[in-house]
Protein backbone atom coordinates (compact mmCIF):
# COMPACT_ATOMS: atom_id res chain seq x y z
CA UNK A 1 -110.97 162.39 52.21
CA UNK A 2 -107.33 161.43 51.81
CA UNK A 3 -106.39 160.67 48.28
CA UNK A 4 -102.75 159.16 47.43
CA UNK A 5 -101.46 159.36 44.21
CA UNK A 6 -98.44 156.96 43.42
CA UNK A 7 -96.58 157.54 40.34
CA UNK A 8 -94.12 156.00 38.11
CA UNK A 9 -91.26 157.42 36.48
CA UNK A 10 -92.03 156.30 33.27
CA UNK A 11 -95.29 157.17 31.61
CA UNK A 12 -96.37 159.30 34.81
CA UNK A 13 -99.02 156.72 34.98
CA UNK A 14 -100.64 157.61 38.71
CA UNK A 15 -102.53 155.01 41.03
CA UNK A 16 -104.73 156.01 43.75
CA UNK A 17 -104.86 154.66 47.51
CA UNK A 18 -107.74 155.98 49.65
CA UNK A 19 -108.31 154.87 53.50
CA UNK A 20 -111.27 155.44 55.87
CA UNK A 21 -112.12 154.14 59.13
CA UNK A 22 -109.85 150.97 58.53
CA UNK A 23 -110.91 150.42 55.16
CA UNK A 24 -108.89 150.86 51.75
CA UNK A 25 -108.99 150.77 48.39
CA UNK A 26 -106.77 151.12 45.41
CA UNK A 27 -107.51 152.11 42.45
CA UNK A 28 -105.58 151.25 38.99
CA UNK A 29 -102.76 150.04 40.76
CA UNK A 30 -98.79 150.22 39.75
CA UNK A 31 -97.81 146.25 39.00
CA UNK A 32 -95.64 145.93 41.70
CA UNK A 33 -97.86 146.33 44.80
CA UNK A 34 -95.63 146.81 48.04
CA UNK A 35 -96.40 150.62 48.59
CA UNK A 36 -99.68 149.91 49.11
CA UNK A 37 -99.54 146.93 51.14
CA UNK A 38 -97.23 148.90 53.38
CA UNK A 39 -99.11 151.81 53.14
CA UNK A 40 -102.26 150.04 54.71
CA UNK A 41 -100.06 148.41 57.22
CA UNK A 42 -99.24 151.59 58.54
CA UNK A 43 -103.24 153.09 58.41
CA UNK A 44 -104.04 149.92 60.44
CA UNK A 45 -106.38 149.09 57.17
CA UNK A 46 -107.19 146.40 55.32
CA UNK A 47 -107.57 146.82 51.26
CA UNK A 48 -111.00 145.99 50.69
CA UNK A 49 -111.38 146.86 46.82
CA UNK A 50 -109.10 147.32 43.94
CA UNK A 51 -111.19 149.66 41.22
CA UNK A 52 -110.35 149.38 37.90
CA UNK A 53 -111.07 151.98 35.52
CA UNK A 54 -110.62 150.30 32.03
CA UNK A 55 -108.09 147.22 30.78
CA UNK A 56 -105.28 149.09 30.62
CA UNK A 57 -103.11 149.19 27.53
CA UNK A 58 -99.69 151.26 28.53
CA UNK A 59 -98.70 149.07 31.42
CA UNK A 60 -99.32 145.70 33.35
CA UNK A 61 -101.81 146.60 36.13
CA UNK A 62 -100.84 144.87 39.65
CA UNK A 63 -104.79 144.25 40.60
CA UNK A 64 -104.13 140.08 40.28
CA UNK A 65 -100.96 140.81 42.70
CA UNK A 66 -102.99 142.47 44.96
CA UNK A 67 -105.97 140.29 45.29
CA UNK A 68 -103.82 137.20 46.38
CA UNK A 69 -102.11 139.24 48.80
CA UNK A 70 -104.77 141.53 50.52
CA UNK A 71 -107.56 139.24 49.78
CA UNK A 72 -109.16 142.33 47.60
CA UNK A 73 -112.44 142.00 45.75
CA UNK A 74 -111.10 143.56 42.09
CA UNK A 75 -113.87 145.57 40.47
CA UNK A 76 -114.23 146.22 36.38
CA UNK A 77 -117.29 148.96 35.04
CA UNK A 78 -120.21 147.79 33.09
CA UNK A 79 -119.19 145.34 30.04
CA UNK A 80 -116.11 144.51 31.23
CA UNK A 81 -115.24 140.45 30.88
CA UNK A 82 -112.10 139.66 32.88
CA UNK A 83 -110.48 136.23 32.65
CA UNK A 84 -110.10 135.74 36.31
CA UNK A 85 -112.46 136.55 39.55
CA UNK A 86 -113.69 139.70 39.56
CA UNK A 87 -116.75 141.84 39.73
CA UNK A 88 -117.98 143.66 36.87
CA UNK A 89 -120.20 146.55 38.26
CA UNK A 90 -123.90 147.71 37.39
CA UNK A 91 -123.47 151.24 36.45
CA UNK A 92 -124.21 153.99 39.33
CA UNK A 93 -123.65 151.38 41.63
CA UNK A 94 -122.21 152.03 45.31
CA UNK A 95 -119.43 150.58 46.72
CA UNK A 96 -118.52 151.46 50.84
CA UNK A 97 -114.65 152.03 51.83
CA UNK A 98 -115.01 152.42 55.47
CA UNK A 99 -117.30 155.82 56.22
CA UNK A 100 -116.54 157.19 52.18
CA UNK A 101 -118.46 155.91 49.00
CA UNK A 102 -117.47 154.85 46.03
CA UNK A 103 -120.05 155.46 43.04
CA UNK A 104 -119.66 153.57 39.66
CA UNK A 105 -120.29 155.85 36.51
CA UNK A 106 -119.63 154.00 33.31
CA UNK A 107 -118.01 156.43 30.68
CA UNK A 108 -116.99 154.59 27.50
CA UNK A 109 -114.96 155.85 24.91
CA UNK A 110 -111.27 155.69 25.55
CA UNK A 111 -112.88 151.76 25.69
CA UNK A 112 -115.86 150.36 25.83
CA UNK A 113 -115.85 148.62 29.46
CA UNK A 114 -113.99 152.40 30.50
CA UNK A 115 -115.26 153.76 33.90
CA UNK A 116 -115.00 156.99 36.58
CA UNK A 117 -115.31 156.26 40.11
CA UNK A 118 -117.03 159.37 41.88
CA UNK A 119 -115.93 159.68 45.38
CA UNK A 120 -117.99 160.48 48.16
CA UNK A 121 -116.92 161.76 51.70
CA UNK A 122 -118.48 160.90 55.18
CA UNK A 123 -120.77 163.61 54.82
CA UNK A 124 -122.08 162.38 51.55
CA UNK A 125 -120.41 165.43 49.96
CA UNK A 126 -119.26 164.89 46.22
CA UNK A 127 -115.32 165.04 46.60
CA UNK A 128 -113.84 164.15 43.45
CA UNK A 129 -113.39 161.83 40.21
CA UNK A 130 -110.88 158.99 39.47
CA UNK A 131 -111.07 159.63 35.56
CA UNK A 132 -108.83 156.85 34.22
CA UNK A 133 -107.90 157.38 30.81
CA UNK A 134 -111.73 159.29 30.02
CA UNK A 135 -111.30 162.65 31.31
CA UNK A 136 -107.39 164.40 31.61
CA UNK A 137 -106.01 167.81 32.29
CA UNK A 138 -106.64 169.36 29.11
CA UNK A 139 -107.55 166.41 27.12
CA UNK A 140 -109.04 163.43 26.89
CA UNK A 141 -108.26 159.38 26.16
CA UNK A 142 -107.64 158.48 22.63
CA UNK A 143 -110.51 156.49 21.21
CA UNK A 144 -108.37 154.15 18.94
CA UNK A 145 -106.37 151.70 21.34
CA UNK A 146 -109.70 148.87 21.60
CA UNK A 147 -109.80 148.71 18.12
CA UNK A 148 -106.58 146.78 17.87
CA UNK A 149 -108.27 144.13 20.37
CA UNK A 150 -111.52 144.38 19.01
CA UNK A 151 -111.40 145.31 15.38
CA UNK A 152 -115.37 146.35 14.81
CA UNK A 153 -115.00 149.29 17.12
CA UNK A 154 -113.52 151.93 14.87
CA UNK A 155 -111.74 155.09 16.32
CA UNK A 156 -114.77 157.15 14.76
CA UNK A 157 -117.82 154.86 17.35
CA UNK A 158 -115.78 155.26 20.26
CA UNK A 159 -115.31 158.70 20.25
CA UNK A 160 -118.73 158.86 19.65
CA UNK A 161 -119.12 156.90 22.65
CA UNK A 162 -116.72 159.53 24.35
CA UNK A 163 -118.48 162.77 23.13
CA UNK A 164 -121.50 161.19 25.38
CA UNK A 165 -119.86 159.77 28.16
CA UNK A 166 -118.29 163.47 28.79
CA UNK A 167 -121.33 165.50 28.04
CA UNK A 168 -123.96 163.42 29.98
CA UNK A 169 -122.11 161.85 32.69
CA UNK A 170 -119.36 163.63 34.15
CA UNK A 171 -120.31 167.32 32.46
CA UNK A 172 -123.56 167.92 34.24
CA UNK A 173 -121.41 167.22 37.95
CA UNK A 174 -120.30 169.29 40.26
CA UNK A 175 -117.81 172.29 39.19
CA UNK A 176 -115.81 171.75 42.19
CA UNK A 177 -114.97 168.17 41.41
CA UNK A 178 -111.59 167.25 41.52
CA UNK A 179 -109.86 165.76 39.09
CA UNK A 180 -107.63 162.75 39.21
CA UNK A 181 -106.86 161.25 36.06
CA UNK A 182 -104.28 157.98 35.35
CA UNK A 183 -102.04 160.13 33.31
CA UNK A 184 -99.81 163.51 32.49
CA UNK A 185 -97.96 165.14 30.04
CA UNK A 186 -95.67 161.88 28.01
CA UNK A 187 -98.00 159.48 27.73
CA UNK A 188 -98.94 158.00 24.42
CA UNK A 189 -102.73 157.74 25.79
CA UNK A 190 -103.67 161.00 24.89
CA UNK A 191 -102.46 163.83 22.53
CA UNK A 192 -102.22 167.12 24.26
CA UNK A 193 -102.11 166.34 28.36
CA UNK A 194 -101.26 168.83 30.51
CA UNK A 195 -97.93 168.11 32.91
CA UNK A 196 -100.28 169.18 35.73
CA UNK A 197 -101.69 166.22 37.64
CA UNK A 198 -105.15 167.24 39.01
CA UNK A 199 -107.45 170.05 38.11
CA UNK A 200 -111.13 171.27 39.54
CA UNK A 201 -113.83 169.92 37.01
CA UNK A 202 -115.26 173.20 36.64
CA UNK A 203 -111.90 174.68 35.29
CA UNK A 204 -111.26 171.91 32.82
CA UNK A 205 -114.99 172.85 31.48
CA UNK A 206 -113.38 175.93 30.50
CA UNK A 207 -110.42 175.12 29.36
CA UNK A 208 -110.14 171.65 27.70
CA UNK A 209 -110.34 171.87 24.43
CA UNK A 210 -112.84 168.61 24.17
CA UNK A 211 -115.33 170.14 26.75
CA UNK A 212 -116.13 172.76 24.46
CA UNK A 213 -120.17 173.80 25.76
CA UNK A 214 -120.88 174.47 22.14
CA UNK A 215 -119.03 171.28 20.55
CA UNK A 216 -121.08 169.25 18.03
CA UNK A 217 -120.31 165.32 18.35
CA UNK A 218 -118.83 165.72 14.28
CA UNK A 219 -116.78 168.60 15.61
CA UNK A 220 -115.58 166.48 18.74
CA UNK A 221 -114.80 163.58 16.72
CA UNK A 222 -112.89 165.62 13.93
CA UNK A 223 -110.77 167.35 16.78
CA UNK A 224 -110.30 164.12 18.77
CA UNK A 225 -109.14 162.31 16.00
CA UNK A 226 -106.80 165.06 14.39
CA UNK A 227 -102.99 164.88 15.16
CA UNK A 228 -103.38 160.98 16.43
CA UNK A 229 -100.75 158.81 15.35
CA UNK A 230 -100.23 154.93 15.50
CA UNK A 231 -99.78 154.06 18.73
CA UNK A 232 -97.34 151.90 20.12
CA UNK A 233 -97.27 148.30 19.22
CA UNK A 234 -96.97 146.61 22.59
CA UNK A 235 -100.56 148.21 23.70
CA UNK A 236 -103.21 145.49 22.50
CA UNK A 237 -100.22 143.31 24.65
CA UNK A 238 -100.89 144.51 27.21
CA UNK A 239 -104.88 144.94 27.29
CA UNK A 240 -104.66 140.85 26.52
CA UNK A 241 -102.48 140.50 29.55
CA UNK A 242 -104.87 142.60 31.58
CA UNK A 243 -107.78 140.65 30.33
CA UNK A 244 -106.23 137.33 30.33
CA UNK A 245 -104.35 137.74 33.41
CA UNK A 246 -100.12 137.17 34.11
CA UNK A 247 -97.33 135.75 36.04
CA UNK A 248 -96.53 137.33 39.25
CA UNK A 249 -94.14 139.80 39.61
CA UNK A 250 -92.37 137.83 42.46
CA UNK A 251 -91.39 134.72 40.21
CA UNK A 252 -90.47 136.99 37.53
CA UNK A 253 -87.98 138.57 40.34
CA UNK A 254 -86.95 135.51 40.88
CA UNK A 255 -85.90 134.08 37.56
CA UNK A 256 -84.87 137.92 36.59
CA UNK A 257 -82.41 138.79 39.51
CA UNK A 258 -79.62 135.84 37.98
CA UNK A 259 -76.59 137.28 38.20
CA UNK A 260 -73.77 136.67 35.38
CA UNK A 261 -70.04 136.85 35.09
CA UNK A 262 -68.63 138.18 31.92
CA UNK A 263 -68.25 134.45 30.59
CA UNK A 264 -71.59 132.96 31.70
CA UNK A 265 -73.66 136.54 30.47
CA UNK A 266 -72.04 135.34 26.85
CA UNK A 267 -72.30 132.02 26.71
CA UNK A 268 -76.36 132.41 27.91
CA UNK A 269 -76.73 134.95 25.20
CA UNK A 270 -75.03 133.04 22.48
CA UNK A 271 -77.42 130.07 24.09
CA UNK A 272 -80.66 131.48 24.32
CA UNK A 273 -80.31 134.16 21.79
CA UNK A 274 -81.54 136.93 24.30
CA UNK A 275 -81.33 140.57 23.64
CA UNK A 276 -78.57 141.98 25.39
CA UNK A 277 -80.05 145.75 26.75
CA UNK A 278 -77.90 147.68 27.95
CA UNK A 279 -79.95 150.68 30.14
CA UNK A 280 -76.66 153.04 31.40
CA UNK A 281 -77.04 156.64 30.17
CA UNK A 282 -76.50 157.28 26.88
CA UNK A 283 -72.72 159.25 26.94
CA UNK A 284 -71.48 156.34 29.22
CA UNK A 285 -72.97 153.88 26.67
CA UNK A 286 -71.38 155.49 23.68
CA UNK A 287 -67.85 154.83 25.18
CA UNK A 288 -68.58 151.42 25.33
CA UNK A 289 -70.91 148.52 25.17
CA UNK A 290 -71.23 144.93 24.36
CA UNK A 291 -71.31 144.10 20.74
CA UNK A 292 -75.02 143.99 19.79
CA UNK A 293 -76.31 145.25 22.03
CA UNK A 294 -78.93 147.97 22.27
CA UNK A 295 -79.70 151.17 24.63
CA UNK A 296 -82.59 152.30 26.31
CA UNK A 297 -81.62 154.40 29.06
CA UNK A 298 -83.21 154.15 32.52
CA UNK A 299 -83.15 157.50 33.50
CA UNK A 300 -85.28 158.33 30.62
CA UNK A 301 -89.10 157.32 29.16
CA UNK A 302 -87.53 153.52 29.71
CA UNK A 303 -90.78 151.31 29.75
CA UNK A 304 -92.16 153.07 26.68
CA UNK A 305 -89.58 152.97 24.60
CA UNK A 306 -88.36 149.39 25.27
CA UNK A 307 -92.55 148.48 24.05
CA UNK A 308 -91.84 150.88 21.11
CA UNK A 309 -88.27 149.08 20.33
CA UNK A 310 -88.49 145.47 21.23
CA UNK A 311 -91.48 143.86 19.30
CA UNK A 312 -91.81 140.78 20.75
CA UNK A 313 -93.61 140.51 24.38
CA UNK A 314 -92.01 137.68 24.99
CA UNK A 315 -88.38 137.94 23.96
CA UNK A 316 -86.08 137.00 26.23
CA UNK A 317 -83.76 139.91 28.01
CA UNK A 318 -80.59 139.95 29.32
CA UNK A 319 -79.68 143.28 30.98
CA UNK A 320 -76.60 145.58 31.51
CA UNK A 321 -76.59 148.24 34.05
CA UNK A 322 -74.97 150.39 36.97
CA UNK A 323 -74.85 148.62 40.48
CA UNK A 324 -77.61 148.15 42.05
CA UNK A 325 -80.35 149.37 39.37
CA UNK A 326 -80.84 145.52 37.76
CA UNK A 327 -84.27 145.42 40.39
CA UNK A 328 -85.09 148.32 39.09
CA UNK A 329 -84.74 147.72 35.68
CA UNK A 330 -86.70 144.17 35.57
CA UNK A 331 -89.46 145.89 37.55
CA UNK A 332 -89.68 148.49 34.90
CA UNK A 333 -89.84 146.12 32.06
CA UNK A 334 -92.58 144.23 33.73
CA UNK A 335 -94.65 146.95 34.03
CA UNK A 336 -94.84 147.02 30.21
CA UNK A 337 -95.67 143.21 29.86
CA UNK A 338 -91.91 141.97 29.32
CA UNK A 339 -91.68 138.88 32.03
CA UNK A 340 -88.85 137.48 30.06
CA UNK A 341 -85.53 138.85 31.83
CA UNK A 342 -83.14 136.30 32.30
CA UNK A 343 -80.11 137.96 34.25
CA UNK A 344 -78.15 140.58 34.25
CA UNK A 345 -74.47 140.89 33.89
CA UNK A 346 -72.55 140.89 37.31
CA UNK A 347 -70.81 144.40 38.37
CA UNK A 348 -71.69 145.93 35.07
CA UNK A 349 -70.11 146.94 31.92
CA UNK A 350 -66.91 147.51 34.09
CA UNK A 351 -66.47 143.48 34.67
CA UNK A 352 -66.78 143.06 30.78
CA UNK A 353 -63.74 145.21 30.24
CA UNK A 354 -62.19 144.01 32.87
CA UNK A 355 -62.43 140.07 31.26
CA UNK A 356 -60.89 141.56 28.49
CA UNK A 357 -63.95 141.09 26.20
CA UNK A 358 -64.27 142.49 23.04
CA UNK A 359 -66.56 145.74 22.79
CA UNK A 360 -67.52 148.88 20.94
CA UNK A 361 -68.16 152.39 21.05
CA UNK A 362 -70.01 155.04 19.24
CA UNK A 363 -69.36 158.18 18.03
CA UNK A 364 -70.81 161.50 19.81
CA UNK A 365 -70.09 165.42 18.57
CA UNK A 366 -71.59 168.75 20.27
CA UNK A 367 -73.79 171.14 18.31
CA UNK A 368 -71.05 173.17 17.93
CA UNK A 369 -68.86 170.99 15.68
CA UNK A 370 -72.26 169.59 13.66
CA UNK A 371 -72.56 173.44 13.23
CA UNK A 372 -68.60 173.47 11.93
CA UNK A 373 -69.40 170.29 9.85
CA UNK A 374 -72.63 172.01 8.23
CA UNK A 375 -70.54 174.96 7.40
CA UNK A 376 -68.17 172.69 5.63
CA UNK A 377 -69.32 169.24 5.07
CA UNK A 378 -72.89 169.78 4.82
CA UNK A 379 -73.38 166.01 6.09
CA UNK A 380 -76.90 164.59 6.25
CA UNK A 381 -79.03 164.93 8.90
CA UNK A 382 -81.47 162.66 10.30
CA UNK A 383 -83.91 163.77 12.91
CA UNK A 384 -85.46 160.36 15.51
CA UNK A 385 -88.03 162.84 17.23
CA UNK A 386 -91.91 162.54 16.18
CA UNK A 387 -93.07 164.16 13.39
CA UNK A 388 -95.29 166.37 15.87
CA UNK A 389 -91.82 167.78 17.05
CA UNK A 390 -90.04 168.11 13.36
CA UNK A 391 -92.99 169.25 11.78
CA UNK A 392 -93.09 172.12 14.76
CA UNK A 393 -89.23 173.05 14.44
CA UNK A 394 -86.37 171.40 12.54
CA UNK A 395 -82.87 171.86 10.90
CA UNK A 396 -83.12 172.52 7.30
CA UNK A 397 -82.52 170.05 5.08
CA UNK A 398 -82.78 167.36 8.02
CA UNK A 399 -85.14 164.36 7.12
CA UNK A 400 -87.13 163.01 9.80
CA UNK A 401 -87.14 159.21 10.82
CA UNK A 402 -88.95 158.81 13.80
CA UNK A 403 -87.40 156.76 16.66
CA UNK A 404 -90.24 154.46 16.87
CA UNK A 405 -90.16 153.81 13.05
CA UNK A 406 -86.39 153.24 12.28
CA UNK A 407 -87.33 149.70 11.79
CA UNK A 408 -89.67 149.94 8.94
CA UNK A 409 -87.20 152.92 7.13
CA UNK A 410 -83.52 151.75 7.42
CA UNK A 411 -83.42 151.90 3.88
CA UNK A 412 -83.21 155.96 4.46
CA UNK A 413 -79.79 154.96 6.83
CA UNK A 414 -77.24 155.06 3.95
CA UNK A 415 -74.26 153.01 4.27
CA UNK A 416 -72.17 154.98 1.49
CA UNK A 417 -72.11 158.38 3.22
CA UNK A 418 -71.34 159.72 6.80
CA UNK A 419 -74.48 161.33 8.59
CA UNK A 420 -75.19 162.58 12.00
CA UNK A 421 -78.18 161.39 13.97
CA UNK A 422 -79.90 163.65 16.90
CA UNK A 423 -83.18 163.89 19.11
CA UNK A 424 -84.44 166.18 21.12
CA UNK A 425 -81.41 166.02 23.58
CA UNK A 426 -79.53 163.06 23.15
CA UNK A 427 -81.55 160.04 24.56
CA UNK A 428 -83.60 158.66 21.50
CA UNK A 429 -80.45 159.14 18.96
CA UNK A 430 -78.48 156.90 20.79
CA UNK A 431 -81.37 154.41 20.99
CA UNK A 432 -81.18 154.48 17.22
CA UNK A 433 -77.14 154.70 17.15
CA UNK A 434 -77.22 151.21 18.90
CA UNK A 435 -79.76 150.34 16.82
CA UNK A 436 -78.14 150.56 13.85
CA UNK A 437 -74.95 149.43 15.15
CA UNK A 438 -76.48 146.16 15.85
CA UNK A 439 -77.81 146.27 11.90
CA UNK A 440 -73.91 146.87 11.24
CA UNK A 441 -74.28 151.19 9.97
CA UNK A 442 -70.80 152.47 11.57
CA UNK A 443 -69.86 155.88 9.66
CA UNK A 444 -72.18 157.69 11.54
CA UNK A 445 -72.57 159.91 14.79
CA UNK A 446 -74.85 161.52 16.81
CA UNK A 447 -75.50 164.88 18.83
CA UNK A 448 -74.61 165.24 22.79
CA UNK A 449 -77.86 167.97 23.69
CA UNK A 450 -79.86 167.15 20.44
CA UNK A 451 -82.10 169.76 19.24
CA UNK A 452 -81.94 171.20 22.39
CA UNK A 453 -78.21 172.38 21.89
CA UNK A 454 -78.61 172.37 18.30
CA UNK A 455 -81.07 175.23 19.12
CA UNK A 456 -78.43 177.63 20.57
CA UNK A 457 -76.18 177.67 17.69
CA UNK A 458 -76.27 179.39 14.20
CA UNK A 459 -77.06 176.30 12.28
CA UNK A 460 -80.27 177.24 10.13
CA UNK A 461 -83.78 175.74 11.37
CA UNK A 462 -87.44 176.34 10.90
CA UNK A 463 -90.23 178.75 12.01
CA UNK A 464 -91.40 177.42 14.94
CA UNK A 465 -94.95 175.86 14.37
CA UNK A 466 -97.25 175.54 17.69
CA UNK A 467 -97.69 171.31 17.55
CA UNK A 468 -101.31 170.02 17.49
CA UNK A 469 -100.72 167.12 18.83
CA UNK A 470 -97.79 165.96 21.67
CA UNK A 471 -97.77 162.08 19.92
């Protein structure tokens, strides 16, 4: 059986194509849908199926795209209550894909509708297990994202739900399963995910932590639950989106891909009152950028952190970036559920200087001068990574604001002192440098290498703590 995994860049989010005998299917797939519609041109197959394993909460699926186009049937598990055409499956149902099977086993938990597809080979032999967001390398999915769609379902009945769906459905099968689950280590949909991206079923019985042979559900549920933290506000978004169904990806191309010249990107701004994000790498950033403006980096956890940072879905986007990435970028924020890019400004930051347009630029130091300042100055230091990460290993006398949080704790910014921002190695402090540039803090810097480079040097920092939880 020959089972593709596609994966994204930014929450290492993986869809599945599989292909027998002239006969696809797709499962969870990534929102824009090209690679599989090419991949199926070239297997001389027609998609017959996209399986979906739950209503997905971290990203935008692409099952409506690919319905129109390859004329799919979309299938939910048991319970689920789409918007839109679709089949909602019986549980343990069968589903053919040319010569392989497809059996439906209805797992909830991570939600309630949440399901793993067992896949079954020519010769009726048990192959493997498209988990979704149940079952991951070394973990499992979080049992609190429904409950901010559906508010009776507390975190504590779901994983209740869980403890059963993993001990008397996919438990008792076969050891030499394998394993594909939707995510890896960096996503937000589970706490302690192995980077790994597929494991045999039988080894993750011995070794994740939540498949435990002598668990008790009260123990399962106290573990599960321990080390979870809020999760990020653009998820019950995106599970409406899923539900409710969206706007195609190609008109959003269309009305994204608008070119601007340095006058016409400022006049739509000051017109429509878009946010101006600016996704160039953080040291290029810091040496200038347009007044206001705000940094997420696309070489970094860019989806994620523009739904952590930008709270409105539907705010409208006007983007900054190297030549040639602006497709890119707009295809990354629609994955996440934000339709609403308007342009993009025309050759880059290079044709704002060039117009002679006023800009600004932040201010960066190495580990080895904060370590010189520390020794002198003894500045304040603010740490933007997660609690998980401070609380595991930190620079005394640092206070923690997490990146995601800045919002709700500026008043912990002061404005009558210098300090000196960092992260882990430099990405999330300049998210927060823009940040509170835009919010008009200026005697501040932050640290090229973050924590990373702070490591090496002599400035003082905690016993290392092994994290519970990666959130």
């Amino acid at each position: 059986m020959k089972v593709e995994q596609i994966y994204t860049g930014c929450l290492a989010h993986a869809a599945y194509y599989i292909e027998s005998k002239g006969v696809a299917a797709v499962f969870d797939p990534l929102r824009e849908v090209q690679p599989y519609l090419e991949r199926a041109k070239k297997d001389n197959a027609k998609i017959k199926y996209v399986f979906e394993t739950h209503f997905h909460a971290d990203f935008v699926s692409g099952h409506l795209d690919l319905q129109k186009k390859a004329g799919a049937e979309i299938v939910f598990g048991p319970g689920a209550k789409p918007a839109y055409k679709a089949t909602t499956a019986k549980d343990n149902q069968i589903f053919e894909v040319g010569d392989y099977k497809v059996k439906v086993i209805h797992t909830p938990g991570h939600t309630m509708e949440s399901t793993t597809y067992l896949l079954i080979d020519e010769n009726g032999k048990e192959h493997g297990l498209i988990t979704g967001d149940t079952l991951f390398i070394g973990d499992v999915g979080r049992p609190d994202l429904a409950q901010h769609v559906v508010a009776d379902l507390t975190e504590e009945k779901l994983a209740a739900h869980l403890y059963d769906s993993l001990r008397n459905r996919i438990m008792p099968l076969n050891d030499d399963l394998i394993v594909y689950p939707n995510h890896g280590a960096g996503s937000a949909c589970g706490k302690m995910m192995s980077k790994e991206t597929t494991d045999t079923l039988g080894h993750q019985k011995k070794v994740n932590y939540a498949l435990r042979p002598d668990m008790t559900k009260e123990e399962f549920i106290k573990e599960l639950l321990t080390g979870l933290t809020t999760p990020p506000g653009y998820f019950p978004k995106n599970v409406i989106m899923n539900i409710q169904g969206y706007e195609s990806l190609d008109k959003i191309m269309d009305r994204a891909t608008t070119p601007y010249s340095p006058e016409a990107f400022e006049a739509v701004a000051n017109e429509t009152g878009a946010l101006v994000l600016d996704t160039r790498n953080a040291e290029d950033f810091a040496k200038g950028f347009i007044p206001n403006s705000i940094n997420i980096g696309l070489d970094g956890s860019f989806a994620q952190w523009v739904g952590e940072m930008i709270p409105d879905i539907k705010q409208e986007i006007l983007l900054v970036t190297y030549k040639d990435k602006e497709e890119e970028a707009i295809t990354r924020l629609s994955r996440v559920g934000y339709d609403n890019t308007v342009g993009f400004l025309k050759d880059g930051f290079d044709s704002w200087k060039g117009a002679n347009k006023a800009y600004e630029t932040s201010d960066r130091i190495d580990a080895t001068t904060l370590e010189n300042l520390i020794a002198t100055k003894k500045p304040l230091v603010i740490d933007v990574r997660k609690k998980s990460e401070y609380d595991s290993e930190h620079v005394i006398g640092a206070i923690n604001v997490p990146l995601n949080e800045i919002n709700q704790h500026l008043a912990q910014f002061p404005k009558d002192q210098p300090f000196v921002l960092h992260c882990a190695g430099g990405y999330r402090s300049m998210i927060a440098a823009s940040i509170l540039k835009q919010r008009g803090w200026q005697d501040f810097t932050d640290v090229k290498g973050g924590f990373e480079a702070i490591s090496k040097t002599s400035i003082p920092v905690s016993d290392y703590v092994c994290p519970t939880t990666l959130l």
